[in-house]
PDB file of N, CA and C in Angstrom:
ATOM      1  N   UNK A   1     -27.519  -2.062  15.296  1.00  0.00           N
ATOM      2  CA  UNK A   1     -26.433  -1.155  15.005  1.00  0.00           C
ATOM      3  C   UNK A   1     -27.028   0.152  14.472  1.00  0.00           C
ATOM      4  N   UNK A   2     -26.675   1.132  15.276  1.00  0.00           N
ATOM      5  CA  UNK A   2     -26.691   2.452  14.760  1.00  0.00           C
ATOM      6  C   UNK A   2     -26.762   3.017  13.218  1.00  0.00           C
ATOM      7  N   UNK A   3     -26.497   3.915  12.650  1.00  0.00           N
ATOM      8  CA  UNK A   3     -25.930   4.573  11.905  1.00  0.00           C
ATOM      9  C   UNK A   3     -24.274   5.508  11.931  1.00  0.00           C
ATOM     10  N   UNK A   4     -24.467   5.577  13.479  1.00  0.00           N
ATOM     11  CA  UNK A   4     -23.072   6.614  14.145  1.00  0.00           C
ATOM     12  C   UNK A   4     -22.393   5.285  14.015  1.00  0.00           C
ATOM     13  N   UNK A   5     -22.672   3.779  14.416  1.00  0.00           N
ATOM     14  CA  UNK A   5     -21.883   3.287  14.610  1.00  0.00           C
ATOM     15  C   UNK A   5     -21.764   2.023  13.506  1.00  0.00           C
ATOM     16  N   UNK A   6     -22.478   1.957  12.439  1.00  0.00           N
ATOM     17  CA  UNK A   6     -21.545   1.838  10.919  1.00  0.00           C
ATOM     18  C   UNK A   6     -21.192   2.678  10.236  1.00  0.00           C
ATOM     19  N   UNK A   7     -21.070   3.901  10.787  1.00  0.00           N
ATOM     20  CA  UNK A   7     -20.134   4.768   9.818  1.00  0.00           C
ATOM     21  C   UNK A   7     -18.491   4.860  10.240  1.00  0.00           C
ATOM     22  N   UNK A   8     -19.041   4.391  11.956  1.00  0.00           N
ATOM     23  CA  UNK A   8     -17.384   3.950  12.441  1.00  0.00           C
ATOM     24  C   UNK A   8     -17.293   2.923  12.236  1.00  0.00           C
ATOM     25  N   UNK A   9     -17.489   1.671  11.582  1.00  0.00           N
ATOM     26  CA  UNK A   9     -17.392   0.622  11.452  1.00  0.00           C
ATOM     27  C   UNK A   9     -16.648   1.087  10.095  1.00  0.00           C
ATOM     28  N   UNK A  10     -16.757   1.615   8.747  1.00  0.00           N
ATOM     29  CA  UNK A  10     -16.867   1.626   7.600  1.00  0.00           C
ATOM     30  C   UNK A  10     -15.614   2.690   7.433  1.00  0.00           C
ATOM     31  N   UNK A  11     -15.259   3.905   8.628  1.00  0.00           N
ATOM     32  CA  UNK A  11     -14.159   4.532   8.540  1.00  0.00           C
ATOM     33  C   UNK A  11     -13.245   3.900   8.919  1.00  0.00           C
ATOM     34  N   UNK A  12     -13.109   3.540  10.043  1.00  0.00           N
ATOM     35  CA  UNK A  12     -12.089   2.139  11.167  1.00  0.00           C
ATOM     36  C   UNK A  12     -11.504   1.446   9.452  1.00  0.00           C
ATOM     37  N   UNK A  13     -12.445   0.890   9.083  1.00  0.00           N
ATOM     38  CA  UNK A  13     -12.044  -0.433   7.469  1.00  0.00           C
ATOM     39  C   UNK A  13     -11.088   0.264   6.887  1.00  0.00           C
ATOM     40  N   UNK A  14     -11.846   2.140   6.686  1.00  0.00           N
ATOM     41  CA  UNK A  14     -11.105   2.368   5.003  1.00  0.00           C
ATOM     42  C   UNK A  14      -9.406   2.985   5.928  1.00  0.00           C
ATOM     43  N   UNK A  15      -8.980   3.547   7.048  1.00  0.00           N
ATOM     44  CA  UNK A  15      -8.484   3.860   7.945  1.00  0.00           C
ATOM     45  C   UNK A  15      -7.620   2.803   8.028  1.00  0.00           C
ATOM     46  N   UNK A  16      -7.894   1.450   7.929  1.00  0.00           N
ATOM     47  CA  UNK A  16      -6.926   0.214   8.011  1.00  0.00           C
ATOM     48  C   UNK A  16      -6.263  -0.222   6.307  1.00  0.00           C
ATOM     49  N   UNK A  17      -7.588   0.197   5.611  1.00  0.00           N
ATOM     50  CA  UNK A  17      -6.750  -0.414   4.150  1.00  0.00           C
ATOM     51  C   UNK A  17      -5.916   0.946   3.801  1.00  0.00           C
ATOM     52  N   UNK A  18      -5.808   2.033   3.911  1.00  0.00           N
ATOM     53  CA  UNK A  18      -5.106   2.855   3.990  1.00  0.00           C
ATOM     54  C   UNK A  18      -3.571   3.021   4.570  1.00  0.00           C
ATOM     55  N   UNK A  19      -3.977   2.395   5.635  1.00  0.00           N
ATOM     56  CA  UNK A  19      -2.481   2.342   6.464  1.00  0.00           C
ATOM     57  C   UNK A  19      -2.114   1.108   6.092  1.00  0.00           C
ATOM     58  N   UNK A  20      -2.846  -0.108   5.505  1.00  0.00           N
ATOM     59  CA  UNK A  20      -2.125  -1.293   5.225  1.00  0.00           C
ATOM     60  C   UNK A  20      -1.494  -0.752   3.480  1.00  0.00           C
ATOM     61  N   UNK A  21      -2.269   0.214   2.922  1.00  0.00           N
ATOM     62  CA  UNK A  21      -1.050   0.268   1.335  1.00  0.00           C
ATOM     63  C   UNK A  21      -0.457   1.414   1.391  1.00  0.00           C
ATOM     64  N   UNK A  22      -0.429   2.010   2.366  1.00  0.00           N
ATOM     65  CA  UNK A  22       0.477   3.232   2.219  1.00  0.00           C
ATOM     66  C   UNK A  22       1.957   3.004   2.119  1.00  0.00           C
ATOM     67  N   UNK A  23       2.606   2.077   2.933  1.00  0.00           N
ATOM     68  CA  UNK A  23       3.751   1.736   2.642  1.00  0.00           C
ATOM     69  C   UNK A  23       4.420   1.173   0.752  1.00  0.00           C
ATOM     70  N   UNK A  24       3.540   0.108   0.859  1.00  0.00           N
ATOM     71  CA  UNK A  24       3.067   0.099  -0.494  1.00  0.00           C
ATOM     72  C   UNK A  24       3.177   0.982  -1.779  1.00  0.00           C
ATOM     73  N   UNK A  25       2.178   1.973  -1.475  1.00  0.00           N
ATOM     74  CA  UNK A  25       2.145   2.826  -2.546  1.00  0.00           C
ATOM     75  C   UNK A  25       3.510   4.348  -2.562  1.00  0.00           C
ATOM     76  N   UNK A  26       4.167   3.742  -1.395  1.00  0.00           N
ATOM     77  CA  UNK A  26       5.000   5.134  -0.893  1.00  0.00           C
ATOM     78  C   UNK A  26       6.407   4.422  -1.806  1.00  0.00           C
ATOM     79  N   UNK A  27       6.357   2.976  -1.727  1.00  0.00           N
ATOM     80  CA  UNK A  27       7.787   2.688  -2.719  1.00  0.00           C
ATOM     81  C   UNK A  27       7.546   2.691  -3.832  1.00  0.00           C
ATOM     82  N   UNK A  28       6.167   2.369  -4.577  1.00  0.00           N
ATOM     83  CA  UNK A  28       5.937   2.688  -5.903  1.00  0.00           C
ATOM     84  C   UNK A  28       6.589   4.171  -6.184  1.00  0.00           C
ATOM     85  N   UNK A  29       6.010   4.822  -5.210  1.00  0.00           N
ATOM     86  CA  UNK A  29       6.383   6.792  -5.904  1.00  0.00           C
ATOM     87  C   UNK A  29       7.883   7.153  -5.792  1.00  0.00           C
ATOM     88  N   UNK A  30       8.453   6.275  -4.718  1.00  0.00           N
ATOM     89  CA  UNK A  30       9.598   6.507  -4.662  1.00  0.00           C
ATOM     90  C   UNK A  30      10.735   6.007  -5.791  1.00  0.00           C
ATOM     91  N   UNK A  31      10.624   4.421  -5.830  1.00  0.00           N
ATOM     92  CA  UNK A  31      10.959   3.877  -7.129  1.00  0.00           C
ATOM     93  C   UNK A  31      10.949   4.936  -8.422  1.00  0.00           C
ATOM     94  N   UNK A  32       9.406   5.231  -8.634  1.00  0.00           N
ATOM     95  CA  UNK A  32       9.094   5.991 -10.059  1.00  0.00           C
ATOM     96  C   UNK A  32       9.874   6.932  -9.929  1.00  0.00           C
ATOM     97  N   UNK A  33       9.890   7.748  -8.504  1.00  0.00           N
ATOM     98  CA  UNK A  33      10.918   8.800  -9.112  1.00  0.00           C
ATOM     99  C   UNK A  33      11.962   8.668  -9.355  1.00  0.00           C
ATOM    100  N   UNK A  34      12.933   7.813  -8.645  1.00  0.00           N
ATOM    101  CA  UNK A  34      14.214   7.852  -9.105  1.00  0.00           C
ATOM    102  C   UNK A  34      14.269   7.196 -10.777  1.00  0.00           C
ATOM    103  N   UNK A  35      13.301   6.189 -11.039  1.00  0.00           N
ATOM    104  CA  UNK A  35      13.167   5.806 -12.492  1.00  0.00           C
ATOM    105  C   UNK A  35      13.349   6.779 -13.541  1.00  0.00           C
ATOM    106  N   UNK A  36      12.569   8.126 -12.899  1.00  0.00           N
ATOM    107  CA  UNK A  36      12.250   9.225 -13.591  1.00  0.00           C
ATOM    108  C   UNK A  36      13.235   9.846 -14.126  1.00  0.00           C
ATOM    109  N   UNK A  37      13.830  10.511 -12.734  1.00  0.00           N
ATOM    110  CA  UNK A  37      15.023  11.335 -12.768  1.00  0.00           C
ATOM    111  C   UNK A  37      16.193  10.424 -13.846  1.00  0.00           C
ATOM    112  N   UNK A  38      16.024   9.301 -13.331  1.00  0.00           N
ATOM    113  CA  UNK A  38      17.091   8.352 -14.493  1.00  0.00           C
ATOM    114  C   UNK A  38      17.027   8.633 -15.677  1.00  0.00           C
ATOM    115  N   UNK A  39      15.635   8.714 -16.207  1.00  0.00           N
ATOM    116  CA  UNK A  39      15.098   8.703 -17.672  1.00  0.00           C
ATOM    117  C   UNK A  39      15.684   9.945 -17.951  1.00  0.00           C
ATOM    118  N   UNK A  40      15.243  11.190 -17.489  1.00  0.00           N
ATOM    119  CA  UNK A  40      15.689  12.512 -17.874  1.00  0.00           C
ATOM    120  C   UNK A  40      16.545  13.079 -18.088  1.00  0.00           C
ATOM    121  N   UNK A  41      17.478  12.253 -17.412  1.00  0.00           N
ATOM    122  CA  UNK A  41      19.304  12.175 -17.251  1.00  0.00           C
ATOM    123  C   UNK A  41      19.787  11.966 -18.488  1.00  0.00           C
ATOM    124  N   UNK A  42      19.501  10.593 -18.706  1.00  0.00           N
ATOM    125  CA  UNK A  42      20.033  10.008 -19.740  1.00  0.00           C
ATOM    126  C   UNK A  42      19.137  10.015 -20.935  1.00  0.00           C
ATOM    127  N   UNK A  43      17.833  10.431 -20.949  1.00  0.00           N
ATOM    128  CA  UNK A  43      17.139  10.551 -22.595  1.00  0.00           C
ATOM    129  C   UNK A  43      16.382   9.412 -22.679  1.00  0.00           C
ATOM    130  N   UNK A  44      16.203   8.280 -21.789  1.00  0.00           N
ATOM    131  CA  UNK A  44      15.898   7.179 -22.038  1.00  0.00           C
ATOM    132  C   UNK A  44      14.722   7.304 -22.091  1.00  0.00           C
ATOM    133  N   UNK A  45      13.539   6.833 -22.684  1.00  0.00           N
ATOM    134  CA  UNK A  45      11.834   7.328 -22.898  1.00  0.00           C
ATOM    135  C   UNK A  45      11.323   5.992 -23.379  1.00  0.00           C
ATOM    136  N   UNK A  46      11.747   4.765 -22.418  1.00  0.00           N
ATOM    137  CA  UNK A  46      11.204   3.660 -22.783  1.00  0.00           C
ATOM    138  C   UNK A  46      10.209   3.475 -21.073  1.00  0.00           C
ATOM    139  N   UNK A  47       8.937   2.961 -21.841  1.00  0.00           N
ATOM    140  CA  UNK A  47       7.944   2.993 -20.840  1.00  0.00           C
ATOM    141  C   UNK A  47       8.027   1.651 -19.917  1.00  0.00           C
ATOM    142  N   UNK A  48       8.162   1.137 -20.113  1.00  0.00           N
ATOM    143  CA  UNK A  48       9.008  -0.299 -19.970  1.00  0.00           C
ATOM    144  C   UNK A  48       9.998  -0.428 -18.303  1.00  0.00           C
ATOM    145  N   UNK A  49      10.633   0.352 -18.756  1.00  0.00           N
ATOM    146  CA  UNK A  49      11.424   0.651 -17.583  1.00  0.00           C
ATOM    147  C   UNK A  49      11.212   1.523 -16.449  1.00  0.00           C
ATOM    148  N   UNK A  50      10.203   2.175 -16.505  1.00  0.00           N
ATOM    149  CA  UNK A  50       9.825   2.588 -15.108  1.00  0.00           C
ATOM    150  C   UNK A  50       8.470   1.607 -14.455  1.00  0.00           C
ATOM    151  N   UNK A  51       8.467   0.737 -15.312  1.00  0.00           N
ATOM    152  CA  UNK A  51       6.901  -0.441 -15.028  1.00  0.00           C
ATOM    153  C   UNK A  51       7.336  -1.080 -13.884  1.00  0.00           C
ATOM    154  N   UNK A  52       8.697  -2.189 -14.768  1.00  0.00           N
ATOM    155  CA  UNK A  52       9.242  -3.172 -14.162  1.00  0.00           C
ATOM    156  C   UNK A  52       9.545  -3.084 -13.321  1.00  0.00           C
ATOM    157  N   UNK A  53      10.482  -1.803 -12.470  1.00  0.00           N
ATOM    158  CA  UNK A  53      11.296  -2.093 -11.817  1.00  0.00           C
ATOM    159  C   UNK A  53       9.909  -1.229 -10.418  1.00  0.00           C
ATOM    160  N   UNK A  54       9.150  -0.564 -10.884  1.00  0.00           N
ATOM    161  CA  UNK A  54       8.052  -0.162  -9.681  1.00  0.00           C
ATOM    162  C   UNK A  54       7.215  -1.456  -9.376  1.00  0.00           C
ATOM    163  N   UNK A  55       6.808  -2.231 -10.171  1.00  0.00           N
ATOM    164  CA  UNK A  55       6.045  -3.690  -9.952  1.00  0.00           C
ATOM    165  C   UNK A  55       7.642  -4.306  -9.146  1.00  0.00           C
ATOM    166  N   UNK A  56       8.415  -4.709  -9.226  1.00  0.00           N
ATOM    167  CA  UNK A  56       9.630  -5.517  -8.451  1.00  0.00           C
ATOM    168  C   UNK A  56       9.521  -4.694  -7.255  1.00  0.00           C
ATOM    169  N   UNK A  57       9.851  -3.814  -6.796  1.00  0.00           N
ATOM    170  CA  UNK A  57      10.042  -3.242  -5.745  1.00  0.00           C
ATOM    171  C   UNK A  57       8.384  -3.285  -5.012  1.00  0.00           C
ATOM    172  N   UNK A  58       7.459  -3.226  -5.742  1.00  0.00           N
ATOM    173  CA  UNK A  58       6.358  -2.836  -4.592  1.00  0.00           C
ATOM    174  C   UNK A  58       5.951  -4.637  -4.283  1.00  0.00           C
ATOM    175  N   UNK A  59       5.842  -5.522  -4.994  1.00  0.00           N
ATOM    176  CA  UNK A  59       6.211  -6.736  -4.530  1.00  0.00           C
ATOM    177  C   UNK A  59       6.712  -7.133  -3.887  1.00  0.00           C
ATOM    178  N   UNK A  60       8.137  -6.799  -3.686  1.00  0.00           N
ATOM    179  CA  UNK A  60       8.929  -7.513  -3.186  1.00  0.00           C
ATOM    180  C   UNK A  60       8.758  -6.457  -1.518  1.00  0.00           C
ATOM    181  N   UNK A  61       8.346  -5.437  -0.992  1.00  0.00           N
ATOM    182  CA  UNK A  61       7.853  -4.957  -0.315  1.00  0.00           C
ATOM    183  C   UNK A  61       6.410  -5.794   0.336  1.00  0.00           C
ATOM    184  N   UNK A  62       5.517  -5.560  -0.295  1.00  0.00           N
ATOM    185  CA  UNK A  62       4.083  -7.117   0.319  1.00  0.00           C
ATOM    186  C   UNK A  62       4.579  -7.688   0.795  1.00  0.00           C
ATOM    187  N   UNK A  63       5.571  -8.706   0.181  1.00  0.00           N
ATOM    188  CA  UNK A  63       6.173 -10.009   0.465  1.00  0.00           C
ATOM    189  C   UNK A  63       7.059  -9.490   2.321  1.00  0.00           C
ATOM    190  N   UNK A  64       7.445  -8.685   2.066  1.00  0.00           N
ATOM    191  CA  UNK A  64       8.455  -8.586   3.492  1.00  0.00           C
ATOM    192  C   UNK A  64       7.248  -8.137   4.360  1.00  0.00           C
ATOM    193  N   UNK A  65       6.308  -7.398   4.129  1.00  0.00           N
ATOM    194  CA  UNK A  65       5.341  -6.836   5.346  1.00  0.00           C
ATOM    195  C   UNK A  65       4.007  -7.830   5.268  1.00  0.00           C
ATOM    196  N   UNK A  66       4.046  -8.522   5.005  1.00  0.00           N
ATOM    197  CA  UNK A  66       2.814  -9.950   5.092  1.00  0.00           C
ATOM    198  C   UNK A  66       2.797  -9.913   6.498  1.00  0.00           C
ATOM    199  N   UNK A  67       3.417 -10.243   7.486  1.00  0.00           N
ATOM    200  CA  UNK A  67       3.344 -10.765   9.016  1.00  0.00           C
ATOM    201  C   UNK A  67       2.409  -9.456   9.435  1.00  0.00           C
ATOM    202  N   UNK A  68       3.281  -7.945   9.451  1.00  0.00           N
ATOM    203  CA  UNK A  68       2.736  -6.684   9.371  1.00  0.00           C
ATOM    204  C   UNK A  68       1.027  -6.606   9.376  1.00  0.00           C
ATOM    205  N   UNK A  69       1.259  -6.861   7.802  1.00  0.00           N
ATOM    206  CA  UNK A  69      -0.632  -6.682   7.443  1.00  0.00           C
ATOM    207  C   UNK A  69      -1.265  -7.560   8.058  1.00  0.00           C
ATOM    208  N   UNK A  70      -0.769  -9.090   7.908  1.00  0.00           N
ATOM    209  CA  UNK A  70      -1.505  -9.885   8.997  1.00  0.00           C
ATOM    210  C   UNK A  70      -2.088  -9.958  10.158  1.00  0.00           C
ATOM    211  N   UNK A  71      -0.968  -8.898  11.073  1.00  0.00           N
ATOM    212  CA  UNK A  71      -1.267  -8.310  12.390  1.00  0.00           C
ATOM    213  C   UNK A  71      -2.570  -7.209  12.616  1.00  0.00           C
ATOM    214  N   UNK A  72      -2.105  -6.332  11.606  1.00  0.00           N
ATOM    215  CA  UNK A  72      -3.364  -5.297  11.393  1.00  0.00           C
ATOM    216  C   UNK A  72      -4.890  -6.073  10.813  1.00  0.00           C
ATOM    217  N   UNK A  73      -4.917  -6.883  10.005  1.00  0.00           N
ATOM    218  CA  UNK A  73      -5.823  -6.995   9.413  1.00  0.00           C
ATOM    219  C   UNK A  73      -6.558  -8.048  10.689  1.00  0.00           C
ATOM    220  N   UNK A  74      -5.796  -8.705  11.694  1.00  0.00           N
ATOM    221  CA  UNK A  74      -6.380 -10.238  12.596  1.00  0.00           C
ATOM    222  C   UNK A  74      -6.840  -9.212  13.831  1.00  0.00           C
ATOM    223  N   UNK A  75      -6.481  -7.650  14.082  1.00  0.00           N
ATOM    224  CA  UNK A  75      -6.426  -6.766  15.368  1.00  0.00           C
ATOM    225  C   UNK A  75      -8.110  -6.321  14.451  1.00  0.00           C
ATOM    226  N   UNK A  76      -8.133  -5.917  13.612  1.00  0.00           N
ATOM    227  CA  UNK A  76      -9.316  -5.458  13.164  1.00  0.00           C
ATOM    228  C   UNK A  76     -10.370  -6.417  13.141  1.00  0.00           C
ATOM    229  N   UNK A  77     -10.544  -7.465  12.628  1.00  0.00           N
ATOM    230  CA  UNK A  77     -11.112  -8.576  12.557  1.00  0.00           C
ATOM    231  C   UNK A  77     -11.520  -8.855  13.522  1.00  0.00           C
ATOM    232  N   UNK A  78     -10.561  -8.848  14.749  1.00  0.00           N
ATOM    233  CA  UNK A  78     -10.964  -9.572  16.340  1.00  0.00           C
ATOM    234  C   UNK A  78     -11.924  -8.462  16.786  1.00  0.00           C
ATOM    235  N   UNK A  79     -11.625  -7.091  16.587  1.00  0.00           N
ATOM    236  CA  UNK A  79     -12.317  -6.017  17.235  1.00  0.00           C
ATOM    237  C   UNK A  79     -13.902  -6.265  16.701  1.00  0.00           C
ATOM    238  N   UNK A  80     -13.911  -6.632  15.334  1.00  0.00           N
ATOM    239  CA  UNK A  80     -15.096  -6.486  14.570  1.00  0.00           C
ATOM    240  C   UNK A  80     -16.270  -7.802  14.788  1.00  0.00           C
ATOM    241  N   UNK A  81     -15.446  -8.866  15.271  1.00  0.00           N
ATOM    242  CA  UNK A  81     -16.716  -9.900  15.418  1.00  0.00           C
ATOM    243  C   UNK A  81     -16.481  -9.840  16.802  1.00  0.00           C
ATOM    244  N   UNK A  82     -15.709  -8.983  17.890  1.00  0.00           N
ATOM    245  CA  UNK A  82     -15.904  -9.364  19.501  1.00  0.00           C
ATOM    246  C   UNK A  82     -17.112  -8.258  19.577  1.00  0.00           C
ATOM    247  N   UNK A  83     -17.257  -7.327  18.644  1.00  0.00           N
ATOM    248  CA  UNK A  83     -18.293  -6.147  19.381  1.00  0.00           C
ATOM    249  C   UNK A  83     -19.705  -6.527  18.764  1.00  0.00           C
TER     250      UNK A  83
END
């Protein structure tokens, strides 16, 4: 193996864990903000409450896209020990 061709080996990886938590990390920010805007509204400044409910939602997100990542992660895998 090259060098040209573990550096595409090593971009391809970070290129897949990227697109496998982006969804992920896109309901965390989304969650937080509306958490946010909540807090600011109403005065509320307990740290507590923008934790919980961003950990519930980005969980409960994994849990529905498991098959998803599975797919991506078994398409990468196959590519990586067929070459």
């Amino acid at each position: 193996m090259t060098s040209a061709e573990a550096i595409d080996v090593v971009r391809e990886a970070l290129f897949i864990a990227l697109l496998i938590s982006a969804p992920i990390l896109a309901v965390g920010l989304v969650v937080g903000l509306i958490i946010s805007i909540f807090q600011a509204v109403t005065q509320i400044q307990e740290q507590t409450l923008s934790f919980v409910p961003k950990i519930f939602a980005m969980g409960a997100l994994t849990i529905a896209i498991v098959p998803w990542i599975y797919n991506k992660m078994f398409e990468y895998a196959t590519i990586m020990f067929g070459s």
